[in-house]
N, C-alpha and C. Protein backbone atom coordinates (compact mmCIF):
# COMPACT_ATOMS: atom_id res chain seq x y z
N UNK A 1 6.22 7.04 -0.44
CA UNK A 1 6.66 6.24 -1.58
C UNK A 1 6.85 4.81 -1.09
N UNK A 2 6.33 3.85 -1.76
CA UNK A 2 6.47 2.75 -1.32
C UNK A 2 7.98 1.78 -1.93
N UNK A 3 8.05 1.01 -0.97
CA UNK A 3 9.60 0.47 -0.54
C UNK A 3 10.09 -0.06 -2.48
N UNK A 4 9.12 -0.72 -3.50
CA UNK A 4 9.46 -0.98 -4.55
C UNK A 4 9.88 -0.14 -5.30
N UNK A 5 9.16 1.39 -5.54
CA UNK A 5 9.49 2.04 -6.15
C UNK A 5 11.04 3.08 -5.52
N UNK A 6 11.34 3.32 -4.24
CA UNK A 6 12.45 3.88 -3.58
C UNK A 6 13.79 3.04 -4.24
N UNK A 7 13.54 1.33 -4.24
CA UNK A 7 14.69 0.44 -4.50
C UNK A 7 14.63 0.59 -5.90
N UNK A 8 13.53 0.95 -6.95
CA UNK A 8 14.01 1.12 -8.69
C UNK A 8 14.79 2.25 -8.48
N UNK A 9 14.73 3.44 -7.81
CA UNK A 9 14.90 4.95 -8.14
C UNK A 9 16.40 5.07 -8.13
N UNK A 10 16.89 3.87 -6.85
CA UNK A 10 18.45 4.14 -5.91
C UNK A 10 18.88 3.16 -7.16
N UNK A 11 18.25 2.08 -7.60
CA UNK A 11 18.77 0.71 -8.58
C UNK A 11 19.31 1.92 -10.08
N UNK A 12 18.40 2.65 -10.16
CA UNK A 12 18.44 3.32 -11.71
C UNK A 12 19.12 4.33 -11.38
N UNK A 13 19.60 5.48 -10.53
CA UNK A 13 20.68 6.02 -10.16
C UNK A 13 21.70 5.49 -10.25
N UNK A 14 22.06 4.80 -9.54
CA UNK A 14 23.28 3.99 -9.29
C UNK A 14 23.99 3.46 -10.93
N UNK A 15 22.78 2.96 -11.16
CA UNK A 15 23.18 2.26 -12.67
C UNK A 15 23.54 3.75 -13.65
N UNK A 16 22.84 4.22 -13.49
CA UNK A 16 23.34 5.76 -14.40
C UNK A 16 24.60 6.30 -13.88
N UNK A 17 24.86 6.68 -12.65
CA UNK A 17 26.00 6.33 -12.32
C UNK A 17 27.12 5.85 -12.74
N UNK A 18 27.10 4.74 -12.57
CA UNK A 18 28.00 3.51 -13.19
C UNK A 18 28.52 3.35 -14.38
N UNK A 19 26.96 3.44 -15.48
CA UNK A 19 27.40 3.83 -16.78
C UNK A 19 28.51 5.27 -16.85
N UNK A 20 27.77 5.99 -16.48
CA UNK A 20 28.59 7.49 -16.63
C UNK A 20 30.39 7.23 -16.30
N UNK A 21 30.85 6.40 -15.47
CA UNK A 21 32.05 6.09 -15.36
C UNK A 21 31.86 4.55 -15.27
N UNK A 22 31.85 3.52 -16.18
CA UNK A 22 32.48 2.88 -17.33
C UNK A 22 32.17 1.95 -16.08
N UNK A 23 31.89 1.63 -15.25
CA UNK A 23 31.67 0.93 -14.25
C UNK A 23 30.49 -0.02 -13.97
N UNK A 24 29.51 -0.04 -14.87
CA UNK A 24 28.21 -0.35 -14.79
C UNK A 24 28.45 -2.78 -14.87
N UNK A 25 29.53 -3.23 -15.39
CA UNK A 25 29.32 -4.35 -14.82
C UNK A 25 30.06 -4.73 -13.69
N UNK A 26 30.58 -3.94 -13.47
CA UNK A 26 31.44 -4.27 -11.97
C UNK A 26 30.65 -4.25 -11.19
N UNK A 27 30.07 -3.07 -10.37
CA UNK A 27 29.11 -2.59 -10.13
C UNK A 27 27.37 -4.15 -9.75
N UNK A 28 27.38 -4.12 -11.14
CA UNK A 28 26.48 -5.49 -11.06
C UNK A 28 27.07 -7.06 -10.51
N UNK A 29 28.05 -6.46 -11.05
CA UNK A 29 28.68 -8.13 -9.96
C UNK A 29 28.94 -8.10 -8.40
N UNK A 30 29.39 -7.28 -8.14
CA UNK A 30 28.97 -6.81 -6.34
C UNK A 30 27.60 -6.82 -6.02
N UNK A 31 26.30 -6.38 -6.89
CA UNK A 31 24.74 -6.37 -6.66
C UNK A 31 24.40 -7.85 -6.56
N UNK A 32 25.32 -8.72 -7.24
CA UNK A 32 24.48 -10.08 -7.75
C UNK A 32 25.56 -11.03 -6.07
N UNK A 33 26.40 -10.32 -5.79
CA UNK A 33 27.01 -10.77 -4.48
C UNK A 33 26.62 -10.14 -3.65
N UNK A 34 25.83 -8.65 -3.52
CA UNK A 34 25.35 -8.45 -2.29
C UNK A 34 23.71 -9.21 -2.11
N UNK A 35 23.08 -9.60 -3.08
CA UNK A 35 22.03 -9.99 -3.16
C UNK A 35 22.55 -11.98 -2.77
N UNK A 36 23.07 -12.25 -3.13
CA UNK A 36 23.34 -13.80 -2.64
C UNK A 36 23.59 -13.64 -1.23
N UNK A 37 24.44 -13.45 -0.80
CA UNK A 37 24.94 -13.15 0.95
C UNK A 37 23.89 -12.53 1.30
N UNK A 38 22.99 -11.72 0.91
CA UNK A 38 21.74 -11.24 1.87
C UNK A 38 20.71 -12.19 1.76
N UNK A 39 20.43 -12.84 0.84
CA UNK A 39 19.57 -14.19 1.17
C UNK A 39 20.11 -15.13 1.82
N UNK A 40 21.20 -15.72 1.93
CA UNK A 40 21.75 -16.97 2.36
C UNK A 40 22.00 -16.78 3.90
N UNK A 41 21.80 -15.08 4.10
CA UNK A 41 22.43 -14.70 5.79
C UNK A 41 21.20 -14.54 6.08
N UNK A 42 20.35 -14.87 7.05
CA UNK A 42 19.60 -14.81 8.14
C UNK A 42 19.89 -13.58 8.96
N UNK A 43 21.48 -13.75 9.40
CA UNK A 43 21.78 -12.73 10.53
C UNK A 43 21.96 -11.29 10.08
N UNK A 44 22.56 -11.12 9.01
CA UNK A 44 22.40 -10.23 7.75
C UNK A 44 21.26 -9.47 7.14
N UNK A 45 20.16 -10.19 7.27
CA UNK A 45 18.89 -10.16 7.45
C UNK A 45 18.76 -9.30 8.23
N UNK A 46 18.62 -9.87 9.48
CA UNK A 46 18.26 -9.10 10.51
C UNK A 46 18.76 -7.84 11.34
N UNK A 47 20.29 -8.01 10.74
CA UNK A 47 21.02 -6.65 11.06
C UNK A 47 20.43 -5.65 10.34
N UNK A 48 20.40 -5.63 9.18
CA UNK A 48 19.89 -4.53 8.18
C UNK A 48 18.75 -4.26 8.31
N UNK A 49 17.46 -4.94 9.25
CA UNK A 49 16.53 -4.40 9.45
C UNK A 49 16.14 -4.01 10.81
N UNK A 50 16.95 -4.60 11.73
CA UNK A 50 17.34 -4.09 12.87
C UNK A 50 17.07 -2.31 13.06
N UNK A 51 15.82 -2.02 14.01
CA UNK A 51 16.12 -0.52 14.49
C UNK A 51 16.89 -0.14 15.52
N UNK A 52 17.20 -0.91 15.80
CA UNK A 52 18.53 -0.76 17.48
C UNK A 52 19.55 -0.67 17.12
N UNK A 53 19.74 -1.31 16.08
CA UNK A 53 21.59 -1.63 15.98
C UNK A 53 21.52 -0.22 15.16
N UNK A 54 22.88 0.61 15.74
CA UNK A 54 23.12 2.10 15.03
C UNK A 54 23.89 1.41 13.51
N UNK A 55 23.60 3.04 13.08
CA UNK A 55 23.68 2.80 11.21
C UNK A 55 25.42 2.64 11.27
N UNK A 56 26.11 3.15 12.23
CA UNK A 56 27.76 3.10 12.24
C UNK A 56 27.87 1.55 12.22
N UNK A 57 27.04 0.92 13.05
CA UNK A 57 27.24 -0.30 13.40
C UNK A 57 27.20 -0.94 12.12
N UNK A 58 25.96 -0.82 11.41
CA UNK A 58 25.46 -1.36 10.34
C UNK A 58 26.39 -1.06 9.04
N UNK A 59 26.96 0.47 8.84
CA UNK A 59 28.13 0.66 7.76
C UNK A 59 29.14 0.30 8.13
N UNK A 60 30.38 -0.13 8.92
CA UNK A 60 30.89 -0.83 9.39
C UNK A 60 31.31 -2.20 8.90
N UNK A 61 29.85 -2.69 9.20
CA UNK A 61 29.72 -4.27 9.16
C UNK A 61 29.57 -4.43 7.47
N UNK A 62 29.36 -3.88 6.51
CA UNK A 62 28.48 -3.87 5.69
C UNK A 62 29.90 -3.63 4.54
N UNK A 63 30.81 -2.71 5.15
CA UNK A 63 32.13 -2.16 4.37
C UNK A 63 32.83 -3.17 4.59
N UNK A 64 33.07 -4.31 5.56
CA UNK A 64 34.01 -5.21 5.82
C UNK A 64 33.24 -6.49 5.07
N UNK A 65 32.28 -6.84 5.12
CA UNK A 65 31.82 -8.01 4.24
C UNK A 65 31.87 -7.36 2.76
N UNK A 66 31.77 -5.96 2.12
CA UNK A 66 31.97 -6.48 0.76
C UNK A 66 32.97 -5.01 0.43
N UNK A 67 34.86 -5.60 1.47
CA UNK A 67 35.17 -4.80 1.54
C UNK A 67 35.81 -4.42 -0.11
N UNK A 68 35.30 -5.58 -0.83
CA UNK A 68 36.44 -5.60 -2.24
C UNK A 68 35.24 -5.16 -3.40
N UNK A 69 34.41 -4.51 -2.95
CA UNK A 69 33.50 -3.84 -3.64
C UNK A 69 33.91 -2.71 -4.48
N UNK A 70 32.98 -2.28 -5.77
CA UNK A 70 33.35 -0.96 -6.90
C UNK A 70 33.27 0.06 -6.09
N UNK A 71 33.93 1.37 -5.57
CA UNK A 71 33.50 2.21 -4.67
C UNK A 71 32.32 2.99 -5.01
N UNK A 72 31.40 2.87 -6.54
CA UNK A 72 30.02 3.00 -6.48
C UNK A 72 29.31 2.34 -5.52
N UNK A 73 29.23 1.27 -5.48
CA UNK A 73 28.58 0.47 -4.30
C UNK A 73 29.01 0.54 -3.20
N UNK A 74 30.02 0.89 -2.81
CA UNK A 74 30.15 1.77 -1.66
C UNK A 74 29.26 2.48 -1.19
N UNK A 75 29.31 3.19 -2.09
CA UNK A 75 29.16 4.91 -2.14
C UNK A 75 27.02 4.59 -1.96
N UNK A 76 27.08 3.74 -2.55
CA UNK A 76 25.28 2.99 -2.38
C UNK A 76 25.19 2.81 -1.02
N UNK A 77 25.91 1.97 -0.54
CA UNK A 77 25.62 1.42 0.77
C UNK A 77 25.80 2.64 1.38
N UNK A 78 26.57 3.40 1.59
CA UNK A 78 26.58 4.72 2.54
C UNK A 78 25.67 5.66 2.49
N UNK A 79 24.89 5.51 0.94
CA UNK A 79 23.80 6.44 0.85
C UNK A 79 22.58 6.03 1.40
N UNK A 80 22.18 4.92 1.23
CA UNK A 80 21.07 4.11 2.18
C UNK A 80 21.36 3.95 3.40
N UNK A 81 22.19 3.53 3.90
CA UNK A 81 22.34 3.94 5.36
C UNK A 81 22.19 5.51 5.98
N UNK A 82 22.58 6.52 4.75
CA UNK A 82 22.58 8.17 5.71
C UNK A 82 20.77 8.52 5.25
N UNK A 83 20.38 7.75 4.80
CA UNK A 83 18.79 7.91 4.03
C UNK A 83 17.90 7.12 5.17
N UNK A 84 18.74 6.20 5.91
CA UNK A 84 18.07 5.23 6.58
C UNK A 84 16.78 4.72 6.09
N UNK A 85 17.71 3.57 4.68
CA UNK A 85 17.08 2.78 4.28
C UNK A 85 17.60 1.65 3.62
N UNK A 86 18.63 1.27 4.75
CA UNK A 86 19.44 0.32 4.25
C UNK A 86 18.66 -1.01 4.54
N UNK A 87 17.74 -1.31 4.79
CA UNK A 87 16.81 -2.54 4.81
C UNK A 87 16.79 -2.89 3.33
N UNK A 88 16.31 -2.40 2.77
CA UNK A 88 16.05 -2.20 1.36
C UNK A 88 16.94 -2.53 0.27
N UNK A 89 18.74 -3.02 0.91
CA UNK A 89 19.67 -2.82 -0.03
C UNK A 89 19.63 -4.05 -0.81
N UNK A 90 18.95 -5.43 -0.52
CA UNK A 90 18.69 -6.81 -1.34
C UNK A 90 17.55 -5.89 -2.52
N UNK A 91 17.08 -5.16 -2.31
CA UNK A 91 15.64 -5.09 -3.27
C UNK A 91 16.53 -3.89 -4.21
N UNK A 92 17.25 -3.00 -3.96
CA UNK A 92 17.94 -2.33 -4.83
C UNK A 92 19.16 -3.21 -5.10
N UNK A 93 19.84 -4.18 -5.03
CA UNK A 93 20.18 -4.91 -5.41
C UNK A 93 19.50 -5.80 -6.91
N UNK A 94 18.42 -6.90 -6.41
CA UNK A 94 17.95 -7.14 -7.73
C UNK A 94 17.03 -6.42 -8.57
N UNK A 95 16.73 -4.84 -8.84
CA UNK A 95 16.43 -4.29 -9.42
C UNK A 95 17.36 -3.51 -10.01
N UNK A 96 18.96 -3.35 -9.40
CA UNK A 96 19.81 -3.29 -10.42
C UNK A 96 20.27 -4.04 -11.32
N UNK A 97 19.97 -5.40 -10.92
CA UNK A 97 20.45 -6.57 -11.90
C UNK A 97 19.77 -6.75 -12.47
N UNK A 98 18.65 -6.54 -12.51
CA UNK A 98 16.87 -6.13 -13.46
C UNK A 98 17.40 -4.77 -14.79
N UNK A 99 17.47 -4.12 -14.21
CA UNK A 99 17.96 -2.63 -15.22
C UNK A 99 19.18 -3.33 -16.01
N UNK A 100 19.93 -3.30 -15.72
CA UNK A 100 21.18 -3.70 -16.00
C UNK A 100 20.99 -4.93 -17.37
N UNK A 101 20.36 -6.04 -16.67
CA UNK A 101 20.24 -6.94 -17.96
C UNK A 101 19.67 -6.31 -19.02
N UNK A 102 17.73 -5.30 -18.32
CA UNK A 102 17.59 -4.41 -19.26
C UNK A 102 18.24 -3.69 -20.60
N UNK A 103 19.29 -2.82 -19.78
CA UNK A 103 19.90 -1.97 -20.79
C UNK A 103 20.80 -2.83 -21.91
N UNK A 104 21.30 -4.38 -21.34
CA UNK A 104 21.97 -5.23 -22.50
C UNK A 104 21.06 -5.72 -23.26
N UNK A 105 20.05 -5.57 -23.11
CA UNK A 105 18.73 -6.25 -24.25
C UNK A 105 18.71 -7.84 -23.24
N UNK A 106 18.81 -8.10 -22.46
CA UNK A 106 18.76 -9.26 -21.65
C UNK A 106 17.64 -9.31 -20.53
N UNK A 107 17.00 -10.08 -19.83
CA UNK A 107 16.49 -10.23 -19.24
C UNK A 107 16.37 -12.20 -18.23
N UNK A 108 15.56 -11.54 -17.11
CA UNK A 108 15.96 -13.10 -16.28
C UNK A 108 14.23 -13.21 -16.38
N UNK A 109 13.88 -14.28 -16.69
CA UNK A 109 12.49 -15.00 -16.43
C UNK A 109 12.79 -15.75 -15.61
N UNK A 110 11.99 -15.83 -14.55
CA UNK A 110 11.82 -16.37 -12.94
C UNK A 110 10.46 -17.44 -13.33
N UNK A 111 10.76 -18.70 -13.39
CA UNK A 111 9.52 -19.49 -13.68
C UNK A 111 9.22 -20.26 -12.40
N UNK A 112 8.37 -20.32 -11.66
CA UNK A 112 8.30 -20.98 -9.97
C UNK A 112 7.21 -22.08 -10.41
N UNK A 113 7.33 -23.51 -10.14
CA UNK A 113 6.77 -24.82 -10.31
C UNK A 113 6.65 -25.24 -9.26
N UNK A 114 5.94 -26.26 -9.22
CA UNK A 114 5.86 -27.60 -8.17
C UNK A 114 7.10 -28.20 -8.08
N UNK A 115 7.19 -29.02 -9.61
CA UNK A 115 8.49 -29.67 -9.86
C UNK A 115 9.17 -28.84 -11.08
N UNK A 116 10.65 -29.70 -11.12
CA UNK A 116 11.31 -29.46 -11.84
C UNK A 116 10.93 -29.02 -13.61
N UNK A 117 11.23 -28.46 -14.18
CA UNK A 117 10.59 -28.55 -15.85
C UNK A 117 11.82 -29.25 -16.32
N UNK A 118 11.30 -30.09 -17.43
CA UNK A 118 11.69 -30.94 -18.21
C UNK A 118 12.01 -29.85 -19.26
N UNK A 119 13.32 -30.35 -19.89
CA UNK A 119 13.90 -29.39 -20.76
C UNK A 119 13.05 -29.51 -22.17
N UNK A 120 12.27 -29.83 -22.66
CA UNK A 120 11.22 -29.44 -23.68
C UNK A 120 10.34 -28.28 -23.25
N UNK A 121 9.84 -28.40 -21.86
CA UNK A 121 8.93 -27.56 -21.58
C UNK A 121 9.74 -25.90 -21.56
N UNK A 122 11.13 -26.22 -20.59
CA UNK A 122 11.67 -24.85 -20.59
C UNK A 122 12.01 -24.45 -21.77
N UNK A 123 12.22 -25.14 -22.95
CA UNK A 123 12.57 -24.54 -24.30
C UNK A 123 11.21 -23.60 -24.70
N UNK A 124 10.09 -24.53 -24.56
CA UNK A 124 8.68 -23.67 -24.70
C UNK A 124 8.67 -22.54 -24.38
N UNK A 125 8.99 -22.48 -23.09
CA UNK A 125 8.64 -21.14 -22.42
C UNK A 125 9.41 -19.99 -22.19
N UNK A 126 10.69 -20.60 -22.48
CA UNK A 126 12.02 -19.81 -23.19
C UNK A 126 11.56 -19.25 -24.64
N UNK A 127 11.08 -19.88 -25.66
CA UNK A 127 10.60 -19.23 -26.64
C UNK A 127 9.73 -18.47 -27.01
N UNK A 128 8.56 -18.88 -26.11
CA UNK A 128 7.54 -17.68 -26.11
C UNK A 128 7.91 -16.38 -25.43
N UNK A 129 8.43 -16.70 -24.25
CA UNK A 129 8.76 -15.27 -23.48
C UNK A 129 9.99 -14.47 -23.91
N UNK A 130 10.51 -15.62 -25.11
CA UNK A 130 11.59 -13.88 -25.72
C UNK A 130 10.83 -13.42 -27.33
N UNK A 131 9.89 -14.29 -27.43
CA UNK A 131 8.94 -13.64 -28.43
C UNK A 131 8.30 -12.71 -27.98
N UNK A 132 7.64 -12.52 -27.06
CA UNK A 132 7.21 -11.49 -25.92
C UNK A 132 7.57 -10.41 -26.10
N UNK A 133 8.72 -10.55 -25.11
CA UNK A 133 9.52 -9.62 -25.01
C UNK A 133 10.52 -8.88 -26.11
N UNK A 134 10.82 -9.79 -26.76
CA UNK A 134 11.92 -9.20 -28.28
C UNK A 134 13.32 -9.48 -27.50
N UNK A 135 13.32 -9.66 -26.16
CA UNK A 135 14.85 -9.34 -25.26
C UNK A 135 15.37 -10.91 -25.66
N UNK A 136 16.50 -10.83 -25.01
CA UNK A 136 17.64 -12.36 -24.75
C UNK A 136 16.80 -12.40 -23.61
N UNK A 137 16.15 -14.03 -23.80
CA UNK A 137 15.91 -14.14 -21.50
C UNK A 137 16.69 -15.49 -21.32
N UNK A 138 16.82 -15.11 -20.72
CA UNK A 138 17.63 -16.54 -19.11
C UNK A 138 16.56 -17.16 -18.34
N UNK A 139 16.28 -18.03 -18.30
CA UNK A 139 15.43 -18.63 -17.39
C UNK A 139 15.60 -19.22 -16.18
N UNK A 140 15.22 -19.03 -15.24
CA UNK A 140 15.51 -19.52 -13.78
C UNK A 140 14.07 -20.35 -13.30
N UNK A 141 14.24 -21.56 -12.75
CA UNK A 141 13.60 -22.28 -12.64
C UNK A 141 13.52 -22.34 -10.83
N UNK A 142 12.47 -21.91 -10.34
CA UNK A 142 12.20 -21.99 -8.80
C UNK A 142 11.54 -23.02 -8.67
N UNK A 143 11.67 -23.89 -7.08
CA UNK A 143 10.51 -24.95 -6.82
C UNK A 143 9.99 -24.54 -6.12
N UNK A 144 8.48 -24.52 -5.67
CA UNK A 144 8.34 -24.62 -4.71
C UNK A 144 6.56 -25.37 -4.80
N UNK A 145 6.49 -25.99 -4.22
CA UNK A 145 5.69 -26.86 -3.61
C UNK A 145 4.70 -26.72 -3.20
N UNK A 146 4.12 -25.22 -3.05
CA UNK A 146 3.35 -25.35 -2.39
C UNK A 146 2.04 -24.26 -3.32
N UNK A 147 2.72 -24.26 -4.27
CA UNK A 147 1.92 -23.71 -5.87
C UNK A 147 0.67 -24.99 -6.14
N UNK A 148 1.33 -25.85 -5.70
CA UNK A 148 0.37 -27.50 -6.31
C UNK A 148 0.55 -27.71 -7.69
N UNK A 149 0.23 -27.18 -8.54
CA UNK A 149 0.54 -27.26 -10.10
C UNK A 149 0.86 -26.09 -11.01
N UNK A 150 1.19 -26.26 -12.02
CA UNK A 150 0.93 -24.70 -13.06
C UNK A 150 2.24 -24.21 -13.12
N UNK A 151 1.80 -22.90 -13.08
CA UNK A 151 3.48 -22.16 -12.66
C UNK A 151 3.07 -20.73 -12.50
N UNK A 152 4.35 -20.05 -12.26
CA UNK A 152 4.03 -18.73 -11.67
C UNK A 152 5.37 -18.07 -12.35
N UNK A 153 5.29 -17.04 -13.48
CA UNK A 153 6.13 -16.63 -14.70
C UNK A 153 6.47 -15.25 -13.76
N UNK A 154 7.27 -14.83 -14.13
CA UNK A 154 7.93 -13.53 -13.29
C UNK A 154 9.42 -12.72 -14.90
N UNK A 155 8.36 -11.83 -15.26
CA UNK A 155 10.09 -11.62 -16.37
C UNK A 155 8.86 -9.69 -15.88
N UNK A 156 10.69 -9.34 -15.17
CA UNK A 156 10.86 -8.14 -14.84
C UNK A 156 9.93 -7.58 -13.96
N UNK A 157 8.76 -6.45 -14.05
CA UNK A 157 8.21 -6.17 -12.99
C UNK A 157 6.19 -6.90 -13.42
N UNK A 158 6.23 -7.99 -14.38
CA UNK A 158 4.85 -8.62 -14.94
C UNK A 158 5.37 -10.08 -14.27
N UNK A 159 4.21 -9.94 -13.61
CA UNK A 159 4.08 -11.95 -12.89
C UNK A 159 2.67 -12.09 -13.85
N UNK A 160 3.06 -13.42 -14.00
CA UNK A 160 1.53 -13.72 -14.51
C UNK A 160 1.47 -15.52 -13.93
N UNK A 161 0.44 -15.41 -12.88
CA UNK A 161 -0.10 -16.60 -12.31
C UNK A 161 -1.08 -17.51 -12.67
N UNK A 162 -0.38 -18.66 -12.98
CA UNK A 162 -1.33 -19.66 -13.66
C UNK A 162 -1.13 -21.09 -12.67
N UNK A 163 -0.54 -20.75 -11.55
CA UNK A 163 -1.00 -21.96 -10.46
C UNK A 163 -1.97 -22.15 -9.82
N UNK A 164 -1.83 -23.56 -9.33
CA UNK A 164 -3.28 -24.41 -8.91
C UNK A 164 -3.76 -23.48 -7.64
N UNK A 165 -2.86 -22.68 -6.57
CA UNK A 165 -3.28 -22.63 -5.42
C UNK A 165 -3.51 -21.26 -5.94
N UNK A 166 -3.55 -20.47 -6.82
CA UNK A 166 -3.59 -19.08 -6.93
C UNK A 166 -5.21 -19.31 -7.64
N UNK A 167 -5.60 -20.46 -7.88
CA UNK A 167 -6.98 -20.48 -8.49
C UNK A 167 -7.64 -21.00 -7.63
N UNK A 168 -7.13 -21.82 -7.06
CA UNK A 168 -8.45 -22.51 -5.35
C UNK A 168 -8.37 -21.20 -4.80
N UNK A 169 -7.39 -19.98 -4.54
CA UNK A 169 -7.90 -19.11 -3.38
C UNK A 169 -8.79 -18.15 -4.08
N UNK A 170 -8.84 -18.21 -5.61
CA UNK A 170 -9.95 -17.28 -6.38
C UNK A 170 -11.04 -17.36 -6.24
N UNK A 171 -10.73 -19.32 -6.56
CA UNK A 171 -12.21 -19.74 -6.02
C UNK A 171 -12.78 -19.89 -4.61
N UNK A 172 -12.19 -19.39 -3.96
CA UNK A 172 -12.30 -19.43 -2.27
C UNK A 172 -12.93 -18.05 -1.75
N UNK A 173 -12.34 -16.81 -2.76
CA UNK A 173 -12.51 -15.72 -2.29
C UNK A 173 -14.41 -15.77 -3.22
N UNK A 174 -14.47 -16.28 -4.30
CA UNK A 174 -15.72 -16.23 -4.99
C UNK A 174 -16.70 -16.72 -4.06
N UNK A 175 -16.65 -17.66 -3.59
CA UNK A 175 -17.45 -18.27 -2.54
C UNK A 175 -17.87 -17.51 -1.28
N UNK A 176 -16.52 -17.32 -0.61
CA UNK A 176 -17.01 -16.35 0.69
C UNK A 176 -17.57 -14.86 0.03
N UNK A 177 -17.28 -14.43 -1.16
CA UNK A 177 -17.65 -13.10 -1.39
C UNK A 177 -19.76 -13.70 -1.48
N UNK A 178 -19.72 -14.57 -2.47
CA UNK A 178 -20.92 -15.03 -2.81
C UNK A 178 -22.10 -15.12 -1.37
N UNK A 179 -21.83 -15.39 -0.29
CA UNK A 179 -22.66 -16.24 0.83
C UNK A 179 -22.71 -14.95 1.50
C-alpha cells in the first residue's frame, strides 16, 4: 500500500474516532499543530524518519512536544509508532484536516504562483472553485518561483497544472520522445 493511501486510512479512522466521542475538532487542532511544528522542524523531520533512533525514543519525544494533546492523538501517535510508521504522521496529519473540513462542507484550495495574486484574481478563483465543488473553500495562496507563470490549483486530492514550467517540461518530454 502506498504511503498516501496508509495516511487517508489512519486520517479517516482517527476522524471516525473522534466523531464517535464528540472530539473530532479538538483532535483537528492538535493535527493542524502537529503538521506546523513538523514542517517548521528540520530536526523533527529527521527524527521521525530516522531508522536508528528506537520508536521509545521517538514516542517519548513526540508525547512531550505535544504533551497537551486530545488523548485521540495520542492514542494516533502511539499507533504509528507500534505500526512503525510514524514517518508518515505530517501526511496523516493534513489528510485529517482534509476530511475534517470535508465532513463541515469546507474545504482548503492550495493555489501555488510565481507571485502574489491580486485580490480580484483570488476572488475569481475563489468563485469558480466553490462552484466546482458546491463546498465553502478557503484559499491559500503559495509562492513559489520556480513555476515561472500560471498556477498550480490543489483543492483536496485533484491538482490541476496550468504552469509555465509544467508545460516547457511537456514540451521537453515531446521533443526527446520525438528524436
Amino acid at each position: 500500500m502506498n504511503q498516501n493511501r496508509a495516511a487517508i486510512r489512519y486520517a479517516k479512522a482517527t476522524l471516525d474516532f473522534a466523531v464517535e466521542k464528540k472530539a473530532a475538532e479538538a483532535v483537528e487542532k492538535d493535527m493542524q499543530e502537529i503538521a506546523v511544528t513538523i514542517s517548521e522542524n528540520v530536526e523533527l523531520q529527521n527524527l521521525l524518519e530516522s531508522p536508528i533512533i528506537k520508536s521509545e525514543v521517538k514516542k517519548n519525544s513526540l508525547l512531550e512536544i505535544f504533551k497537551g494533546a486530545n488523548e485521540i492523538t495520542k492514542g494516533l501517535l502511539q499507533t504509528l509508532i507500534g505500526n512503525k510508521r510514524i514517518a508518515m504522521l505530517q501526511e496523516v496529519a493534513y489528510k485529517y484536516i482534509i476530511l475534517y473540513k470535508k465532513m463541515k462542507g469546507e474545504e482548503v484550495a492550495y493555489v501555488t504562483t510565481a507571485v502574489p495574486l491580486t485580490a480580484e484574481l483570488e476572488k475569481k478563483i475563489l468563485d469558480t472553485v466553490t462552484t466546482a465543488t458546491g463546498n465553502s473553500i478557503t484559499l491559500e495562496n503559495k509562492i513559489d518561483e520556480s513555476i515561472i507563470g500560471g498556477f498550480v490549483l490543489r483543492v483536496g486530492d485533484t491538482q490541476y497544472d496550468a504552469s509555465i514550467a509544467n508545460k516547457l517540461n511537456g514540451l521537453k518530454r515531446e521533443f526527446t520522445n520525438s528524436l
